[in-house]
N, C-alpha and C. Protein backbone atom coordinates (compact mmCIF):
# COMPACT_ATOMS: atom_id res chain seq x y z
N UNK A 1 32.38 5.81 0.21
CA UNK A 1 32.08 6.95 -0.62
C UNK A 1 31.67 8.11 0.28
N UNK A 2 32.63 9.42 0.07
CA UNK A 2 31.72 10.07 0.83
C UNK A 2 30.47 10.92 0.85
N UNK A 3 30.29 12.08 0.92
CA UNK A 3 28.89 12.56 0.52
C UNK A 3 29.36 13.58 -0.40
N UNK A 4 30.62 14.10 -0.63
CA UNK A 4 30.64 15.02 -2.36
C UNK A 4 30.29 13.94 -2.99
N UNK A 5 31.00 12.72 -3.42
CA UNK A 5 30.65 11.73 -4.43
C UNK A 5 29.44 11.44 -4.37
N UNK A 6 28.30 11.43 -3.38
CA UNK A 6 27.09 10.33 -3.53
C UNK A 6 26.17 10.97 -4.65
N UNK A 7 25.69 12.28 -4.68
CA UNK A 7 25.13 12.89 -5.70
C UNK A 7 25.31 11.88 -7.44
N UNK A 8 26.66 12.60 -7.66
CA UNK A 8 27.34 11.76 -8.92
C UNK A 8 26.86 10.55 -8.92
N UNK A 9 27.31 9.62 -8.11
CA UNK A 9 26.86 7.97 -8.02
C UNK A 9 25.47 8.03 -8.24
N UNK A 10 24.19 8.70 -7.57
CA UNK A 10 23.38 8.57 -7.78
C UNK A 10 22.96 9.18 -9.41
N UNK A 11 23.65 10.43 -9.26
CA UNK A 11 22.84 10.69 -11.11
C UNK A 11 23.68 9.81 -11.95
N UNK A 12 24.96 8.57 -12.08
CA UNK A 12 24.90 7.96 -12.46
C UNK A 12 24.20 6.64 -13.28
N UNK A 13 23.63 6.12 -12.03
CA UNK A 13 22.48 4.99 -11.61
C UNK A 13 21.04 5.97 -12.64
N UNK A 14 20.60 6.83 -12.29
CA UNK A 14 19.42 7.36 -12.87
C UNK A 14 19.69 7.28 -14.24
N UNK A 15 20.87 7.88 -14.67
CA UNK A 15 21.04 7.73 -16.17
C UNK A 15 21.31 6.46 -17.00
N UNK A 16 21.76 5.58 -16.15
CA UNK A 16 21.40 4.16 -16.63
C UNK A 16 20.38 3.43 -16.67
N UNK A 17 20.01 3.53 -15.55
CA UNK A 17 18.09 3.23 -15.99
C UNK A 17 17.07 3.93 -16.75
N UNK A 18 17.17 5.22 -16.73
CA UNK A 18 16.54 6.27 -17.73
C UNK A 18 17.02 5.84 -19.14
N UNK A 19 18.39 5.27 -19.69
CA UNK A 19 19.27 4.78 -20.87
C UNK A 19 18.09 4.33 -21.80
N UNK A 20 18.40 4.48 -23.26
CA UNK A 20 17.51 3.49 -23.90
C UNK A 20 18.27 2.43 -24.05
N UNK A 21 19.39 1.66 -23.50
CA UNK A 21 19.94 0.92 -23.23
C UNK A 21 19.41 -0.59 -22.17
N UNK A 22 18.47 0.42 -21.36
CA UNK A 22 17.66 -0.41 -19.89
C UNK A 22 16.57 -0.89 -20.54
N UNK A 23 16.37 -2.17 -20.29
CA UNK A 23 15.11 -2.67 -20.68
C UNK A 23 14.01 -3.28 -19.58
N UNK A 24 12.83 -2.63 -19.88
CA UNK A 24 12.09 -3.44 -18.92
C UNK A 24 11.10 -3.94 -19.34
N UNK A 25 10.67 -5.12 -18.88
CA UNK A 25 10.06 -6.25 -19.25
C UNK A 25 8.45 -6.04 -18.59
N UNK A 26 7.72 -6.17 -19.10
CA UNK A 26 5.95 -5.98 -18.50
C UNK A 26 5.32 -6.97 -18.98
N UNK A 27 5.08 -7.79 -18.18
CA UNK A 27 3.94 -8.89 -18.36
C UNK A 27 2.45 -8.74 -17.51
N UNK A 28 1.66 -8.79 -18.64
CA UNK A 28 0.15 -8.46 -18.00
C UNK A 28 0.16 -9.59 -17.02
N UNK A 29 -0.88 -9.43 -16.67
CA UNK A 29 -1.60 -10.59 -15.18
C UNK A 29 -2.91 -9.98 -15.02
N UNK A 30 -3.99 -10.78 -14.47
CA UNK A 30 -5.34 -10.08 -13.74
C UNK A 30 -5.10 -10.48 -12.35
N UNK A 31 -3.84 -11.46 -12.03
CA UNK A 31 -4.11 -11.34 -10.54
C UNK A 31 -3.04 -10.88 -9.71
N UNK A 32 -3.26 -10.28 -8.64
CA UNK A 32 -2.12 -9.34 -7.79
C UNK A 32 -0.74 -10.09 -7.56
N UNK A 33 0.06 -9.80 -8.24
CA UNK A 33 1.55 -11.12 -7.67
C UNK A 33 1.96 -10.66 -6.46
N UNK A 34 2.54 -11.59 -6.15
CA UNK A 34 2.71 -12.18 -4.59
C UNK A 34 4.23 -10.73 -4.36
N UNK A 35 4.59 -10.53 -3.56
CA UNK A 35 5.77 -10.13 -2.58
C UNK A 35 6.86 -10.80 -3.40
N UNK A 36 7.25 -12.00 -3.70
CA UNK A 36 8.11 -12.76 -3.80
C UNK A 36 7.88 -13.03 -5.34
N UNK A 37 7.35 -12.04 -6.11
CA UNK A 37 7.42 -13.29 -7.52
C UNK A 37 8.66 -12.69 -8.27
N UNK A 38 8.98 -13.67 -8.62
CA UNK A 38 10.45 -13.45 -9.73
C UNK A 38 10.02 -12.62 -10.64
N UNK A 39 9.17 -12.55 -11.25
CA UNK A 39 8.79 -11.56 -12.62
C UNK A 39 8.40 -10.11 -12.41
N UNK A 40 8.83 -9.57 -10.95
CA UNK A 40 9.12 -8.07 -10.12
C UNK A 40 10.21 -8.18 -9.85
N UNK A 41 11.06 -7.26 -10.51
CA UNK A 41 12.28 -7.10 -9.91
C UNK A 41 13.13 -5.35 -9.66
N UNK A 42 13.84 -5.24 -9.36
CA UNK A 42 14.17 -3.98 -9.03
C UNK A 42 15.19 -3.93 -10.42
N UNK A 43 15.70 -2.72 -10.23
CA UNK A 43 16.83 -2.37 -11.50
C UNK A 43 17.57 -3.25 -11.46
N UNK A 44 18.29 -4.24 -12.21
CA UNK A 44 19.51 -4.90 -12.19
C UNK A 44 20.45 -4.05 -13.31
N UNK A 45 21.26 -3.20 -12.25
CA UNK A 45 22.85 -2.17 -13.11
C UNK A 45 23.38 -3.27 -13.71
N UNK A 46 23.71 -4.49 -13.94
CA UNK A 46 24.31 -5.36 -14.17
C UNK A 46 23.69 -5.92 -15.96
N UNK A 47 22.73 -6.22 -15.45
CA UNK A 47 22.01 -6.93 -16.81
C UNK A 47 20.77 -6.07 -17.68
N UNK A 48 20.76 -4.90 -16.79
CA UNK A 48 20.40 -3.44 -17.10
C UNK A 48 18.96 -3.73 -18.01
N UNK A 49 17.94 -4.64 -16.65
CA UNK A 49 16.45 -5.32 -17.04
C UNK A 49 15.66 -5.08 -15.87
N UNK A 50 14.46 -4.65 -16.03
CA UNK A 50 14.02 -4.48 -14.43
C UNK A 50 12.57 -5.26 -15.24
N UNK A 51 12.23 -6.17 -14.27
CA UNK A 51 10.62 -6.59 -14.82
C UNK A 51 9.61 -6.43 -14.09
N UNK A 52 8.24 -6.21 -14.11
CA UNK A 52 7.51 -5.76 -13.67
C UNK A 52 6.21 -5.91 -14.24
N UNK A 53 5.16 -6.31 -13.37
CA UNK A 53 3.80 -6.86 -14.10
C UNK A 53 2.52 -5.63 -14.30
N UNK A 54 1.69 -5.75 -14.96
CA UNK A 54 0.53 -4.69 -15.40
C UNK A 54 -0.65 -5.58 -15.21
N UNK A 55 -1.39 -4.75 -14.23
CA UNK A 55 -2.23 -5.32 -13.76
C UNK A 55 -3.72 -4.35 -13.91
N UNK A 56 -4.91 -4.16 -14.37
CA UNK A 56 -5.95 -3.51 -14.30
C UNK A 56 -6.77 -4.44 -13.30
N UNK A 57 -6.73 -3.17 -12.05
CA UNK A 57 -7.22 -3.38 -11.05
C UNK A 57 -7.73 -2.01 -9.73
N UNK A 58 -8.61 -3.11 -9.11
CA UNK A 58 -9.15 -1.55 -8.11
C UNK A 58 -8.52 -1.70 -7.06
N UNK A 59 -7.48 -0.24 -6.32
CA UNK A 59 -6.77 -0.30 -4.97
C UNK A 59 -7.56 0.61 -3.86
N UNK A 60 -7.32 0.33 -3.14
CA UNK A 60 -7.93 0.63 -1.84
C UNK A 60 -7.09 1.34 -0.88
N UNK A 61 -7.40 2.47 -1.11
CA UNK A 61 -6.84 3.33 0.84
C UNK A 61 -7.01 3.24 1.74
N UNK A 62 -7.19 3.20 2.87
CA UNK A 62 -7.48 3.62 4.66
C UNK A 62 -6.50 4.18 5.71
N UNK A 63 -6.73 5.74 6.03
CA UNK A 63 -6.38 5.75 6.93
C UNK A 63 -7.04 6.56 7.62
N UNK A 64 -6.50 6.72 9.05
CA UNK A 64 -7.03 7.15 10.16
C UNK A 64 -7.11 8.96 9.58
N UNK A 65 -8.24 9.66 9.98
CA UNK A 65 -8.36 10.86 9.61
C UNK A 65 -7.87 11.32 11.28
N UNK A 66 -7.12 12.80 10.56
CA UNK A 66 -6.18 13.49 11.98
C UNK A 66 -5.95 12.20 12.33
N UNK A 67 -4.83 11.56 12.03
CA UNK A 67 -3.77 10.92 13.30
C UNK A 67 -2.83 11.70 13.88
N UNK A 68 -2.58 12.81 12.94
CA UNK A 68 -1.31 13.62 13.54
C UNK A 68 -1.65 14.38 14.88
N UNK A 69 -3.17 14.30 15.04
CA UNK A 69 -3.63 15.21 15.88
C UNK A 69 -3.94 14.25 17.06
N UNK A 70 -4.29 13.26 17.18
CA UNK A 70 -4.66 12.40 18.08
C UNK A 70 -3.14 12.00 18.99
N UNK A 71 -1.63 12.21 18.25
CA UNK A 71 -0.72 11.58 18.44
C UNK A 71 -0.36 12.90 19.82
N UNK A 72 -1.23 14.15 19.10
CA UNK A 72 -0.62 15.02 20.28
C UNK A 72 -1.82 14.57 21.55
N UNK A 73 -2.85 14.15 21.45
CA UNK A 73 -3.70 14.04 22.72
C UNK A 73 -3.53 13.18 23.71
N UNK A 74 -3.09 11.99 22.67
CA UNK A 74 -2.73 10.60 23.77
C UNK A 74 -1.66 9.76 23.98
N UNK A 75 -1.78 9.38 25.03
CA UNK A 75 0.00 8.79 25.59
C UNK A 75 0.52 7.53 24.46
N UNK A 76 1.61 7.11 24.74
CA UNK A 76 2.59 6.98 23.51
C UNK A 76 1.89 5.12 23.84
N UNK A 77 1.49 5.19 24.66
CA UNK A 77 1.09 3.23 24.85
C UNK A 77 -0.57 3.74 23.99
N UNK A 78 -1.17 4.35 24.36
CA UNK A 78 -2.28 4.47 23.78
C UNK A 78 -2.65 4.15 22.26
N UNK A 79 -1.84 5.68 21.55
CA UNK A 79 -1.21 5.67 20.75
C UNK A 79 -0.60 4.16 19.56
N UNK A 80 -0.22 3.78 20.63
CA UNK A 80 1.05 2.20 19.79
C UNK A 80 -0.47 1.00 19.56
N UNK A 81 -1.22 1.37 20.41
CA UNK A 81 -2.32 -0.20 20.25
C UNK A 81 -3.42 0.62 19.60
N UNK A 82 -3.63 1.81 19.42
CA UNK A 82 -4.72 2.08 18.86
C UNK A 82 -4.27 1.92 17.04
N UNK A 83 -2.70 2.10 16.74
CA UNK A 83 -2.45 2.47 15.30
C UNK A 83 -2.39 0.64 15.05
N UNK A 84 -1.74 -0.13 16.48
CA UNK A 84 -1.49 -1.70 16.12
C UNK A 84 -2.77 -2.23 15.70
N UNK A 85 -4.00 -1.98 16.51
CA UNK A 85 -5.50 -2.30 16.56
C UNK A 85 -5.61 -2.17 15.10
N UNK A 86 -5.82 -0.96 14.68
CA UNK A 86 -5.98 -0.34 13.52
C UNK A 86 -5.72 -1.21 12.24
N UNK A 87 -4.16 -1.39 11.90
CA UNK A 87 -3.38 -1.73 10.91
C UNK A 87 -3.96 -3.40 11.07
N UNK A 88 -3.91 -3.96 11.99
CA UNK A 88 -4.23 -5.48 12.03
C UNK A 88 -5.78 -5.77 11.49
N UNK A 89 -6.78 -4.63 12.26
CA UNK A 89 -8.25 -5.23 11.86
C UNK A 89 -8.24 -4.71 10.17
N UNK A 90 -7.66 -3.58 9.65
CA UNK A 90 -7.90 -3.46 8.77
C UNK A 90 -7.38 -4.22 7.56
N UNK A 91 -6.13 -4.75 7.77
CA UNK A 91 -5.27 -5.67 7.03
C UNK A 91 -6.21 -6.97 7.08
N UNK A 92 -6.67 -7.74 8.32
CA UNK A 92 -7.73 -8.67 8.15
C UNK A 92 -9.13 -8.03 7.40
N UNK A 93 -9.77 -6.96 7.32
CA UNK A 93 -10.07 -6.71 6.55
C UNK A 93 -10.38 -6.68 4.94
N UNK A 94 -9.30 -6.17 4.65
CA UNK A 94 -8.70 -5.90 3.29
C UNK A 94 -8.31 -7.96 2.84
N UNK A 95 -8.22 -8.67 3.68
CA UNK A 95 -8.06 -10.11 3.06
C UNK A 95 -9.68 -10.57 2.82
N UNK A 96 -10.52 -10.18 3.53
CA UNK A 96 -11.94 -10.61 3.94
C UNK A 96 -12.29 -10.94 2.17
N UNK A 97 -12.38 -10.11 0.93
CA UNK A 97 -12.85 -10.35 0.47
C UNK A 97 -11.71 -10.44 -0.51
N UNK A 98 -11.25 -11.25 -0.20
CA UNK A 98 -9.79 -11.70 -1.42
C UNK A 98 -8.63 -10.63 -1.83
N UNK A 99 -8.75 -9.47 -1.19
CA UNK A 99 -7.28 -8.24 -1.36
C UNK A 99 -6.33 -8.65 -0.75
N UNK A 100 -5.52 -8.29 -1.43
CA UNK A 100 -3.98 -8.06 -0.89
C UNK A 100 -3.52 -6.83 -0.26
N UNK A 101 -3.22 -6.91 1.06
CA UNK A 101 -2.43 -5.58 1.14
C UNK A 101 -0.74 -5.68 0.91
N UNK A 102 -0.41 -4.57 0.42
CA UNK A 102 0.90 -4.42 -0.10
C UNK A 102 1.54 -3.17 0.10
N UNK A 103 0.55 -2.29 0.99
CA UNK A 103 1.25 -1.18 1.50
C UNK A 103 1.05 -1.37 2.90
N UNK A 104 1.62 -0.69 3.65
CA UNK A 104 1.47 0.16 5.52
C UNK A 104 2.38 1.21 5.65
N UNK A 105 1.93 2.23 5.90
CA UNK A 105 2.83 3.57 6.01
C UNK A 105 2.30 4.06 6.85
N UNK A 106 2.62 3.93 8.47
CA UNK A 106 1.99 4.48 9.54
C UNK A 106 0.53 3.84 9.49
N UNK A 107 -0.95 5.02 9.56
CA UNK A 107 -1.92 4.91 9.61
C UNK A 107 -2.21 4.17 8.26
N UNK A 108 -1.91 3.74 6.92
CA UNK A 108 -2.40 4.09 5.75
C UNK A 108 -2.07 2.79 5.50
N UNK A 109 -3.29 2.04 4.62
CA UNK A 109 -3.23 0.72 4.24
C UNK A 109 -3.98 0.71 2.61
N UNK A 110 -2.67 -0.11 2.02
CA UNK A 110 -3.14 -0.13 0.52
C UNK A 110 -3.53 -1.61 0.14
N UNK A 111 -4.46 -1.85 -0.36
CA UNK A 111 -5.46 -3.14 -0.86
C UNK A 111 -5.37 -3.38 -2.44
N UNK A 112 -4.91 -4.33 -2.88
CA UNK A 112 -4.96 -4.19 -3.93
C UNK A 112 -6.27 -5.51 -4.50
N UNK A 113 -6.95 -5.74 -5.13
CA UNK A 113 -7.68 -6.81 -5.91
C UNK A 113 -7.24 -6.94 -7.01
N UNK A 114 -7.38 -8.76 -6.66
CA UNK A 114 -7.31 -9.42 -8.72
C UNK A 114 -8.78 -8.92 -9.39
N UNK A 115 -8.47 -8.96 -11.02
CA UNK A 115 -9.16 -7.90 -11.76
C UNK A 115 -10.50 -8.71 -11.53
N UNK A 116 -10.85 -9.67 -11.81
CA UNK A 116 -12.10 -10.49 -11.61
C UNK A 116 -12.32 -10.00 -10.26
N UNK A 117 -13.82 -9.13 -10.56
CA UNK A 117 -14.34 -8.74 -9.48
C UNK A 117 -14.28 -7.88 -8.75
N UNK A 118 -13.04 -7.13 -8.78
CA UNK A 118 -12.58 -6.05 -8.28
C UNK A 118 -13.15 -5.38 -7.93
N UNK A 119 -14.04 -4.73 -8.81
CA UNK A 119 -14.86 -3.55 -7.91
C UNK A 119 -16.13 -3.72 -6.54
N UNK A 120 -16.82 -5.08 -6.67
CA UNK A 120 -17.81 -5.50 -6.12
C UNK A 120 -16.78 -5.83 -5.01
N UNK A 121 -15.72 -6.46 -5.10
CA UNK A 121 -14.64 -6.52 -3.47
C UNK A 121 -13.82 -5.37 -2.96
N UNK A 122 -13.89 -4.44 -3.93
CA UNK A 122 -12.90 -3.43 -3.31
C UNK A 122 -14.29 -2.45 -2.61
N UNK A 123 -15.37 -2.51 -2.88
CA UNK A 123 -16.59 -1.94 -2.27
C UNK A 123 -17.09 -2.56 -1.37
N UNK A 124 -17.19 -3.43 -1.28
CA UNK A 124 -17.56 -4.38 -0.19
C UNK A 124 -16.61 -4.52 0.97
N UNK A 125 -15.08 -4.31 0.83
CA UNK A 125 -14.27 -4.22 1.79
C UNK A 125 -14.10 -2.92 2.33
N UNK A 126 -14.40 -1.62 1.78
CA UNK A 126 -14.70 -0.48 1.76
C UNK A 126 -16.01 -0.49 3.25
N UNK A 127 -16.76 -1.01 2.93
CA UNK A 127 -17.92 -0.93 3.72
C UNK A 127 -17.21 -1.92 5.06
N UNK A 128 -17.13 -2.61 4.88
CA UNK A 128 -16.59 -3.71 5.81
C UNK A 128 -15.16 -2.79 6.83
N UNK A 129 -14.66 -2.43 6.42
CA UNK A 129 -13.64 -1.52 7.44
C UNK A 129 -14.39 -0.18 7.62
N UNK A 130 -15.34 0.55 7.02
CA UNK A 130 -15.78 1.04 7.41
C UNK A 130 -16.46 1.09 8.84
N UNK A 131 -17.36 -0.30 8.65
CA UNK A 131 -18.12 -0.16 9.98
C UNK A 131 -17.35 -1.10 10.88
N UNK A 132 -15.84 -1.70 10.78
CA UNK A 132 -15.59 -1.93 11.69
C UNK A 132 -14.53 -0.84 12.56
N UNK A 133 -14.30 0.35 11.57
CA UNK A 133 -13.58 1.43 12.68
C UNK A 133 -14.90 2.12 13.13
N UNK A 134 -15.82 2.04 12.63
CA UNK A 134 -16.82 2.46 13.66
C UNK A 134 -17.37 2.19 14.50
N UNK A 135 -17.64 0.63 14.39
CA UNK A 135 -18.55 -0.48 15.31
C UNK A 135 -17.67 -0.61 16.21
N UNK A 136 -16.38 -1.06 15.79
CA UNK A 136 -15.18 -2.11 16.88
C UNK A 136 -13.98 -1.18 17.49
N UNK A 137 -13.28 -0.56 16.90
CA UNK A 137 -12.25 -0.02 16.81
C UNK A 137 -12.41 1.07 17.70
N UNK A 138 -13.50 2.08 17.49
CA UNK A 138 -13.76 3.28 18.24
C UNK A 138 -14.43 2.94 19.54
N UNK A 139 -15.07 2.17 19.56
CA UNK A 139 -15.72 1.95 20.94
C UNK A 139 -14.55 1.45 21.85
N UNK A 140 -13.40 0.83 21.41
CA UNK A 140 -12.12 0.99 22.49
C UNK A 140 -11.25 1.95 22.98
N UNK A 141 -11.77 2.86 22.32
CA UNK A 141 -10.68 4.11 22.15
C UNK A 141 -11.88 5.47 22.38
N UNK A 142 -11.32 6.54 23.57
CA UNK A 142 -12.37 7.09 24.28
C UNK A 142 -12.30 8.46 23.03
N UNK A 143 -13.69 9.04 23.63
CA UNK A 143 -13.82 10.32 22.59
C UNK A 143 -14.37 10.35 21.50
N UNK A 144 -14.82 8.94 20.82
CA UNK A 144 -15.51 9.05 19.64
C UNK A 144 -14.40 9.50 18.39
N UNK A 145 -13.21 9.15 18.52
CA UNK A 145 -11.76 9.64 17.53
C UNK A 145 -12.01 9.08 16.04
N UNK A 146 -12.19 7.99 16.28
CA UNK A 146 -11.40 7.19 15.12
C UNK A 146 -12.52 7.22 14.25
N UNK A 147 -12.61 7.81 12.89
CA UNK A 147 -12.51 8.19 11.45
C UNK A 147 -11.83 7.71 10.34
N UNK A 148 -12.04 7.49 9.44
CA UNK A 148 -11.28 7.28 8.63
C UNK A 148 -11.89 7.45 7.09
N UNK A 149 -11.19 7.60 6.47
CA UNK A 149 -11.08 8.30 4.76
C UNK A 149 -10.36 6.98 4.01
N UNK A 150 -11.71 6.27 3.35
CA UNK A 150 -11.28 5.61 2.38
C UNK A 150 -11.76 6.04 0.68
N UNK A 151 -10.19 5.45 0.32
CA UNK A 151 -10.58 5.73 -1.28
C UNK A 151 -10.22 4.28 -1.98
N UNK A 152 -11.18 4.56 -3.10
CA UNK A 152 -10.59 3.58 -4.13
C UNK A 152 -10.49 3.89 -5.46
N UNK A 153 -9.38 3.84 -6.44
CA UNK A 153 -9.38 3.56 -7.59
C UNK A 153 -9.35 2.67 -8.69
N UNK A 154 -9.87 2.88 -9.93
CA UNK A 154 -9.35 1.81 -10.59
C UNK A 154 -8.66 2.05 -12.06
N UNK A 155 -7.97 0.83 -12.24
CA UNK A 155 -7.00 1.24 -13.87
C UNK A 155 -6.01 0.45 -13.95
N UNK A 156 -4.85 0.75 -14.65
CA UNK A 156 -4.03 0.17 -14.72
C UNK A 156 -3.12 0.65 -13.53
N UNK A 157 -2.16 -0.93 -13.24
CA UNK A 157 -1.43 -0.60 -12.20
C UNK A 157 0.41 -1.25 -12.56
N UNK A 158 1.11 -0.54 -12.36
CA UNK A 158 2.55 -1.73 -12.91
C UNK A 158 2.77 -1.84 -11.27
N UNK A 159 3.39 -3.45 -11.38
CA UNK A 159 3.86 -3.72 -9.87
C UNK A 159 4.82 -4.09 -10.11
């Protein structure tokens, strides 16, 4: 296909899933489904069903405040183990008190909790990566840099 056609193809596809023809399927849950569960699925054009679970729950942000700015100060090895450091302690983190992470986008890590409890673990892991980019993380890395901006919300979530 080349690229006059791809437009078309794509507002095709949109208008079939937008269709009141497309059906999608929502099954509640209180606990975070896995990566792999059958009852998430993407659009199927075919059988024109996408399923997807609803979950009320609290998610969790972290990332590095100014990374864009740090990326201009320090060398590209620096750089690679300070964001690797980062993403790993905080991902062990974010499991510490039963979350899932289910995002990584560069600096930025998303936590999700099952609804039991949620808020007392999504606060508690909050604090917990807190003081370990302060305690652990920064004391390897010169200058006193590493910051970070966490948020959390809560509500409904479709996954």
């Amino acid at each position: 296909m080349g690229l006059a056609d791809f437009p078309d193809s794509l507002a095709e596809e949109i208008q079939e899933v937008s269709s009141s023809d497309f059906t999608v399927e929502i099954t509640e849950t209180d606990i975070v489904p896995s990566v792999d569960d059958p009852e998430i699925t993407h659009p199927n054009l075919v059988t024109n069903v996408q399923k997807c679970k609803l979950i009320d729950t609290c998610v969790l942000y972290i990332d590095i405040r100014r990374s864009t700015d740090l990326s201009f100060s320090h060398r590209r090895n620096t750089l690679t183990k300070l964001y690797s450091s980062f993403v790993r302690a905080m991902a062990r983190c974010g499991g510490y008190f039963d979350g899932k992470v289910r995002g990584i986008v560069g600096d930025r890590l998303m936590v999700i909790f099952d609804k039991k409890d949620c808020f007392a673990n999504a606060v508690n892991t909050a604090i917990l990566m807190n003081s370990v980019s302060q305690y652990l993380l920064d004391k390897n890395f010169s200058h006193d840099e590493i910051k970070c901006g966490v948020g959390i919300d809560y509500g409904k979530m479709l996954a």
